[in-house]
Protein backbone atom coordinates (compact mmCIF):
# COMPACT_ATOMS: atom_id res chain seq x y z
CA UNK A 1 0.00 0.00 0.00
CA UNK A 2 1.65 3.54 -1.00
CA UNK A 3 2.16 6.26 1.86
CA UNK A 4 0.89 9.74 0.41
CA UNK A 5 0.07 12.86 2.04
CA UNK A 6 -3.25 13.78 3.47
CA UNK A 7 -4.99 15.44 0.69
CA UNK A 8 -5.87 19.25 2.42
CA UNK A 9 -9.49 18.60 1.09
CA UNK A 10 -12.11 16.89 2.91
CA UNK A 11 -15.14 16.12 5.12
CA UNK A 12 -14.24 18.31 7.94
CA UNK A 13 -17.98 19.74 7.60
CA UNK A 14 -17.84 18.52 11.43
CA UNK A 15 -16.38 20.85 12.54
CA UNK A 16 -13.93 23.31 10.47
CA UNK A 17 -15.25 26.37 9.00
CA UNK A 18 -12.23 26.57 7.05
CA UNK A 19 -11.82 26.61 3.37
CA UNK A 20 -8.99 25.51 0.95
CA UNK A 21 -7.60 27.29 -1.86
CA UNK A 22 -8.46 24.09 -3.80
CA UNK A 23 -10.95 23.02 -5.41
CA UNK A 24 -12.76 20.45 -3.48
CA UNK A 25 -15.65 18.95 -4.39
CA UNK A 26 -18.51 16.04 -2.99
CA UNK A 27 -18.70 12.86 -4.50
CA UNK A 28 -19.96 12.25 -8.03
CA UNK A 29 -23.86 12.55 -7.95
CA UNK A 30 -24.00 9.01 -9.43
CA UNK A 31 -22.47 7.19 -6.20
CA UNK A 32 -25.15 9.32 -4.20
CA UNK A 33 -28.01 8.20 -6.34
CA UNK A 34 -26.70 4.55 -6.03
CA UNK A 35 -26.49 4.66 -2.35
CA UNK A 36 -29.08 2.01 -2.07
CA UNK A 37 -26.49 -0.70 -2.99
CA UNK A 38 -25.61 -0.95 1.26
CA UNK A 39 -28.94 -2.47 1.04
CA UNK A 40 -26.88 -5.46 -0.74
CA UNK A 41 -24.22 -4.99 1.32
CA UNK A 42 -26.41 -5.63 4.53
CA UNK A 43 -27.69 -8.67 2.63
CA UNK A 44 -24.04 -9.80 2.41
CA UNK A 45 -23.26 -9.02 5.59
CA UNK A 46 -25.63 -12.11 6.67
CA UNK A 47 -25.10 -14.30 3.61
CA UNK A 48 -21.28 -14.45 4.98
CA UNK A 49 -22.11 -14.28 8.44
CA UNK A 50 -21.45 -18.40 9.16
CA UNK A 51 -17.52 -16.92 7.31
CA UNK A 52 -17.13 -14.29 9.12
CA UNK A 53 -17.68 -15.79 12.17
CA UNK A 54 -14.50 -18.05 11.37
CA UNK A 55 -12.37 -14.62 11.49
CA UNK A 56 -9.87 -14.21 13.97
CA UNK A 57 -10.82 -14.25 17.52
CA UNK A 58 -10.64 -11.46 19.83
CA UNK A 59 -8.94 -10.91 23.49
CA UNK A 60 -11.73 -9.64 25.07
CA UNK A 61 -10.80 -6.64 25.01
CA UNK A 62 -13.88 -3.42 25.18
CA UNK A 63 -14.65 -1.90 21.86
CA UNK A 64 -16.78 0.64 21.84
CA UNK A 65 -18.77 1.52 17.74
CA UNK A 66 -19.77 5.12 17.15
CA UNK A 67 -22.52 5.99 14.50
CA UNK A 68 -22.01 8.03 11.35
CA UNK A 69 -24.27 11.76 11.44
CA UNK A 70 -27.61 11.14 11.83
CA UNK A 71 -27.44 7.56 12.85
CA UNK A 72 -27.97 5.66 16.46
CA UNK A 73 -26.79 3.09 17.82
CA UNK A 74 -28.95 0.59 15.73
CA UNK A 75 -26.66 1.45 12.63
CA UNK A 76 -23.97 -0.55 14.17
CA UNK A 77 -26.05 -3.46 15.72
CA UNK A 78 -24.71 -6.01 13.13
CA UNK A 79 -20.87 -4.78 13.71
CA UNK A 80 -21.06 -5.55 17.73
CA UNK A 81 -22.92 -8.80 17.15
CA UNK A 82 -20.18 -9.83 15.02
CA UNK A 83 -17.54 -8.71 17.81
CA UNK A 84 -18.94 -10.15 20.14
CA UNK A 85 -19.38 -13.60 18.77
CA UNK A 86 -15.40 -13.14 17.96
CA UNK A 87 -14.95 -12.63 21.37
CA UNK A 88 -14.83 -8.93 22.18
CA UNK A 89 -16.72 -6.92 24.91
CA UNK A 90 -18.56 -4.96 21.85
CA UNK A 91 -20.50 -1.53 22.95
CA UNK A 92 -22.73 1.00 21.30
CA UNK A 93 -22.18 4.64 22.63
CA UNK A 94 -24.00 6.16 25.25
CA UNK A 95 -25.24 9.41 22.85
CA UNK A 96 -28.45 8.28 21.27
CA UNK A 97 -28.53 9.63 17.44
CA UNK A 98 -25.64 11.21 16.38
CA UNK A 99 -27.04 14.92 15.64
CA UNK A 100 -25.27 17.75 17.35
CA UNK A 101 -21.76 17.83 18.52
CA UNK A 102 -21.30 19.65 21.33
CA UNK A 103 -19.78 19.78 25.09
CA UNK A 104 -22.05 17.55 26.23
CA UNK A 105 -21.19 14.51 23.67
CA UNK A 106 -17.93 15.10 24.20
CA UNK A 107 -18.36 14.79 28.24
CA UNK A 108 -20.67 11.74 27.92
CA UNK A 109 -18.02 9.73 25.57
CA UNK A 110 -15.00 10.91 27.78
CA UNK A 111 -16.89 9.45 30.44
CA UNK A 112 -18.08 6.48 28.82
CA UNK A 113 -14.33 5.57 28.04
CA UNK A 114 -13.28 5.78 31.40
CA UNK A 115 -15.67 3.80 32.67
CA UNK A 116 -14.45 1.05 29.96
CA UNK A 117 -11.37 1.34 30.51
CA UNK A 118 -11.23 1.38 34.21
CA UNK A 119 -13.95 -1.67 33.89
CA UNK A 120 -11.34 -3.65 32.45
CA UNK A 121 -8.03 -2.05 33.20
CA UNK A 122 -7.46 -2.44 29.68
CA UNK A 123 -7.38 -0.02 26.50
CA UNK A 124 -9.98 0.62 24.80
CA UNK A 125 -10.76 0.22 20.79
CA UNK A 126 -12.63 2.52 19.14
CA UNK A 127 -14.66 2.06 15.48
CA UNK A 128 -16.34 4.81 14.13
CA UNK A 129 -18.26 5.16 10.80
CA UNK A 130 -18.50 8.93 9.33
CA UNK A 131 -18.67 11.27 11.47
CA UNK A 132 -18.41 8.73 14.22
CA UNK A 133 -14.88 8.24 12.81
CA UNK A 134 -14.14 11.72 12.96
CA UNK A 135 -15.42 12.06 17.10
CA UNK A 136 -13.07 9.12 17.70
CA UNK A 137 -10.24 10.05 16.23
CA UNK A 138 -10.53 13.15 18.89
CA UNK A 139 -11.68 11.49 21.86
CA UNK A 140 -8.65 9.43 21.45
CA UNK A 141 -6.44 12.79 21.08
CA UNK A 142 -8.18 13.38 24.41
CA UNK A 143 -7.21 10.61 26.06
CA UNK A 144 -4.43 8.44 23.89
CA UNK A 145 -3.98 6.61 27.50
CA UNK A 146 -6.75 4.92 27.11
CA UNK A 147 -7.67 3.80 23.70
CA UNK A 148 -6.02 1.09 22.11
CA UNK A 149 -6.47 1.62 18.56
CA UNK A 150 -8.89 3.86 16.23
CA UNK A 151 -10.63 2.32 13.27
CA UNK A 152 -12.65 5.00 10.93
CA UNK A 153 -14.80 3.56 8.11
CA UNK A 154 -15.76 6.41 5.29
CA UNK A 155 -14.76 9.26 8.02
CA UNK A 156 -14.31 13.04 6.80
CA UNK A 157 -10.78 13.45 8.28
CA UNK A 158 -9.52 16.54 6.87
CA UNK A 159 -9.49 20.07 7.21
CA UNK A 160 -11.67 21.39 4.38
CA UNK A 161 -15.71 20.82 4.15
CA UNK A 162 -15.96 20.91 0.34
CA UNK A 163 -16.01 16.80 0.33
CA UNK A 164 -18.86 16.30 1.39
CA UNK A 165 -22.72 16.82 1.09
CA UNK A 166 -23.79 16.31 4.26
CA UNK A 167 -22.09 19.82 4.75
CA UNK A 168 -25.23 22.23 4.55
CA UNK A 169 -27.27 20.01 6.80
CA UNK A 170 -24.35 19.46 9.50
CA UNK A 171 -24.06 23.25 9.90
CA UNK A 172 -27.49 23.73 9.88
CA UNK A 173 -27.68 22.06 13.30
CA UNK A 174 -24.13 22.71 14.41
CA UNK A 175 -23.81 26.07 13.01
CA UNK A 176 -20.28 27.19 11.57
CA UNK A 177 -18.32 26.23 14.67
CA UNK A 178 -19.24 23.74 17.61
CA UNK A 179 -18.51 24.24 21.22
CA UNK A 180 -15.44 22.02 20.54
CA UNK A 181 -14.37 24.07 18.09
CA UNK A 182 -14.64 27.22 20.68
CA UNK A 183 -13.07 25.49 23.41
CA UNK A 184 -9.99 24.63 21.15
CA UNK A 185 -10.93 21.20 20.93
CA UNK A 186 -11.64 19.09 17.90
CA UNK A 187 -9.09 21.41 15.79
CA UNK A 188 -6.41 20.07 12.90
CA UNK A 189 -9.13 16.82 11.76
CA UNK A 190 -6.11 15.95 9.38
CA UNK A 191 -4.03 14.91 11.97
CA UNK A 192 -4.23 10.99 13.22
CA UNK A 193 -4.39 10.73 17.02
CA UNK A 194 -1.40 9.33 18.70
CA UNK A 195 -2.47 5.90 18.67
CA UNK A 196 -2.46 3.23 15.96
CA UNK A 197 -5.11 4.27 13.49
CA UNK A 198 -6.97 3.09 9.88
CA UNK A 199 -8.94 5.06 7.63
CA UNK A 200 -11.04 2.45 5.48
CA UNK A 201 -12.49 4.10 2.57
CA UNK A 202 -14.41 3.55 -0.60
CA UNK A 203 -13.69 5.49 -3.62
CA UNK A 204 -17.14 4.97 -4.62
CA UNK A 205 -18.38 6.64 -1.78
CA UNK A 206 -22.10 8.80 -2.29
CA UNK A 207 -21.40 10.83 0.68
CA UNK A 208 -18.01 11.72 1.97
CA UNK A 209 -15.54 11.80 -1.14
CA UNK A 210 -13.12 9.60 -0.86
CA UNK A 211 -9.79 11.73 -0.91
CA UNK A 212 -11.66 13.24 2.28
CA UNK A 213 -11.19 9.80 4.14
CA UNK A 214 -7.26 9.67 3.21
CA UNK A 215 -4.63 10.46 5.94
CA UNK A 216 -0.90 10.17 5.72
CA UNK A 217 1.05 7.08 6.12
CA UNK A 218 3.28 6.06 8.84
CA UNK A 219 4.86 2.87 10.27
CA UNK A 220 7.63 4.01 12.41
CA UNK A 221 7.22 4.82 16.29
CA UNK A 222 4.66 3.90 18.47
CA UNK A 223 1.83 6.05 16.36
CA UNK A 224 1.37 4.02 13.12
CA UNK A 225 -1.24 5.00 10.35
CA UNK A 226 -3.07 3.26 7.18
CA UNK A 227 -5.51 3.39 4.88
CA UNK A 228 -7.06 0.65 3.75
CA UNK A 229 -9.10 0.55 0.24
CA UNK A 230 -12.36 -1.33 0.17
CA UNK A 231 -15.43 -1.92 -2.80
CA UNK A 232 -17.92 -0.51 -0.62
CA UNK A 233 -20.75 2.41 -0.57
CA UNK A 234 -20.97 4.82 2.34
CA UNK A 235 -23.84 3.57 4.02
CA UNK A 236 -22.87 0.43 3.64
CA UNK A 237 -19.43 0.39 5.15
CA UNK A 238 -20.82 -1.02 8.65
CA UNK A 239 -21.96 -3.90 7.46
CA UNK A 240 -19.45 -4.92 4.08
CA UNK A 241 -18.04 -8.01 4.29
CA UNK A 242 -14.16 -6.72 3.29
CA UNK A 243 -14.48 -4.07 6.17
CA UNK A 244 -15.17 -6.86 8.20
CA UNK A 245 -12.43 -8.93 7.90
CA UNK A 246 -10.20 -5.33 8.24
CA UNK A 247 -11.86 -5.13 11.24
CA UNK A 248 -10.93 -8.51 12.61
CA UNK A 249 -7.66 -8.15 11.22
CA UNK A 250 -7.03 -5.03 13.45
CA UNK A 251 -8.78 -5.63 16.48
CA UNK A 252 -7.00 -9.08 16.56
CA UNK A 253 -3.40 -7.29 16.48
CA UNK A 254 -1.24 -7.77 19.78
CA UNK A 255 -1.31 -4.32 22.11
CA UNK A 256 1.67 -2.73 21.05
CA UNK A 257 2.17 -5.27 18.35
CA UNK A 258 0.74 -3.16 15.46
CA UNK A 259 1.80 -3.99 11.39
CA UNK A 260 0.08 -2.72 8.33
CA UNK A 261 -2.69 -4.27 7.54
CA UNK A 262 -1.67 -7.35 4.58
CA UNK A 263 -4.73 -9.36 3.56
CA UNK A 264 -4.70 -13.21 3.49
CA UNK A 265 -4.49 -14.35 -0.18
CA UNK A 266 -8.23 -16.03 -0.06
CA UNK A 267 -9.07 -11.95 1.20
CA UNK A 268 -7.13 -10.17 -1.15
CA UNK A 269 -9.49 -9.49 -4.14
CA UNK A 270 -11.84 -7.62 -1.97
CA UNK A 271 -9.34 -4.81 -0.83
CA UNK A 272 -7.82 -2.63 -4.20
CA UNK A 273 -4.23 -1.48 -4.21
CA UNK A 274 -4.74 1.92 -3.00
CA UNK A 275 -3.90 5.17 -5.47
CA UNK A 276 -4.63 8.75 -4.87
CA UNK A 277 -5.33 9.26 -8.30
């Protein structure tokens, strides 16, 4: 898989009001119009599930899913029933629908983390999808101490909003800045927290274009980062198959053990050689 630079646009509709020079633009129109396919996806999901339930087993350890914008916990319902029968301690967020980002999210997940973490005296692993990507990546800025490892499926991780048309909608209940924002939290998106962390994305995504979801590369040091290329749609990136042996692949990895992700050679049609072009 190639290391390239983030790409300065993005999602960041979350929370930057800032704009780049460049030109950045949502996905084409024709992956939003063909959104429906997650329906497939979901269909796959369960067609697979005797499979996927032959993925590698878990530690135990907690891992806690986040929705994507305008989603609740029941968006992620087939994800923890999956990590849980690979033997993980699999949690939903304590936030209800994921609608406005403000203190009091941020307070509720902090605490929800520490309790977690102090449940198990163990890190913590955190999945989000969308802009539940983008909230995890900061809570574990917040609190790298705890969190084991970040996973973000289809997540608007930069610094520019143009990627995305969610954008007017997001603002419309957020307005142009969110008490994070104000408070001097939730600031540079583009940077990866200081824990091990992959970006899956689609490049046929409807919602959040794609170059959006990239972040840079690293291997070296105790902060590693990836991307990892799947055939996917945006609302279906919960529940797709190849993000769900990714996902066992990760989650599977020894604390403090991490190594780019490298799909088994049975796996490795279903994840593209990643490009920026």
């Amino acid at each position: 898989m190639a290391s390239i630079a983030p790409n300065s646009g993005g999602f960041n509709a979350a929370f930057s009001s800032a704009q780049s020079p460049s030109a950045a633009v949502p996905p084409n129109r024709f992956w939003t119009l063909t959104e429906g396919r997650a329906m497939f996806e979901l269909g796959a999901f369960f067609a697979t599930r005797p499979l996927l339930g032959t993925l590698p087993k878990g530690d135990g350890h907690a891992v806690m899913t986040l929705p994507g914008f305008m989603a609740s916990n029941s968006s992620t319902v087939p994800m923890r029933g999956l990590l849980t029968r690979l033997g993980y301690d699999a949690h939903g967020w304590d936030s209800g629908r994921n609608v406005r980002v403000d203190n009091a999210l941020v307070q509720r997940l902090e605490s929800q983390l520490t309790r977690l973490h102090h449940a198990s005296g163990r890190k913590v692993s955190l999945i989000g999808w969308s802009l539940g990507g983008v909230i995890a990546r900061e809570l574990a800025k917040l609190h790298p101490d705890k969190v084991r490892l970040v996973m973000s499926l289809g997540s608007p991780i930069s610094n520019d909003r143009g990627h995305t048309n969610a954008r007017r909608l997001f603002e419309m209940l957020n307005g142009d800045q969110p008490e994070p924002m104000q408070n001097g939290r939730f600031l540079d998106l583009d940077q990866a927290p200081p824990v091990p962390t992959t970006s899956v994305l689609t490049k046929t995504d409807g919602i959040v274009h794609w170059r959006g979801s990239v972040q840079a590369e690293g291997t070296a040091g105790k902060h590693p980062s990836e991307n990892i290329l799947v055939h996917a749609s945006h609302c279906g990136l919960g529940v797709n198959p190849s993000v769900m042996v990714a996902m066992a692949d990760r989650l599977a990895q020894e604390e403090g053990a991490w190594k780019p992700f490298k799909p088994k050679l049975t796996h490795s049609w279903m994840f593209p050689k990643f490009s920026a072009k």
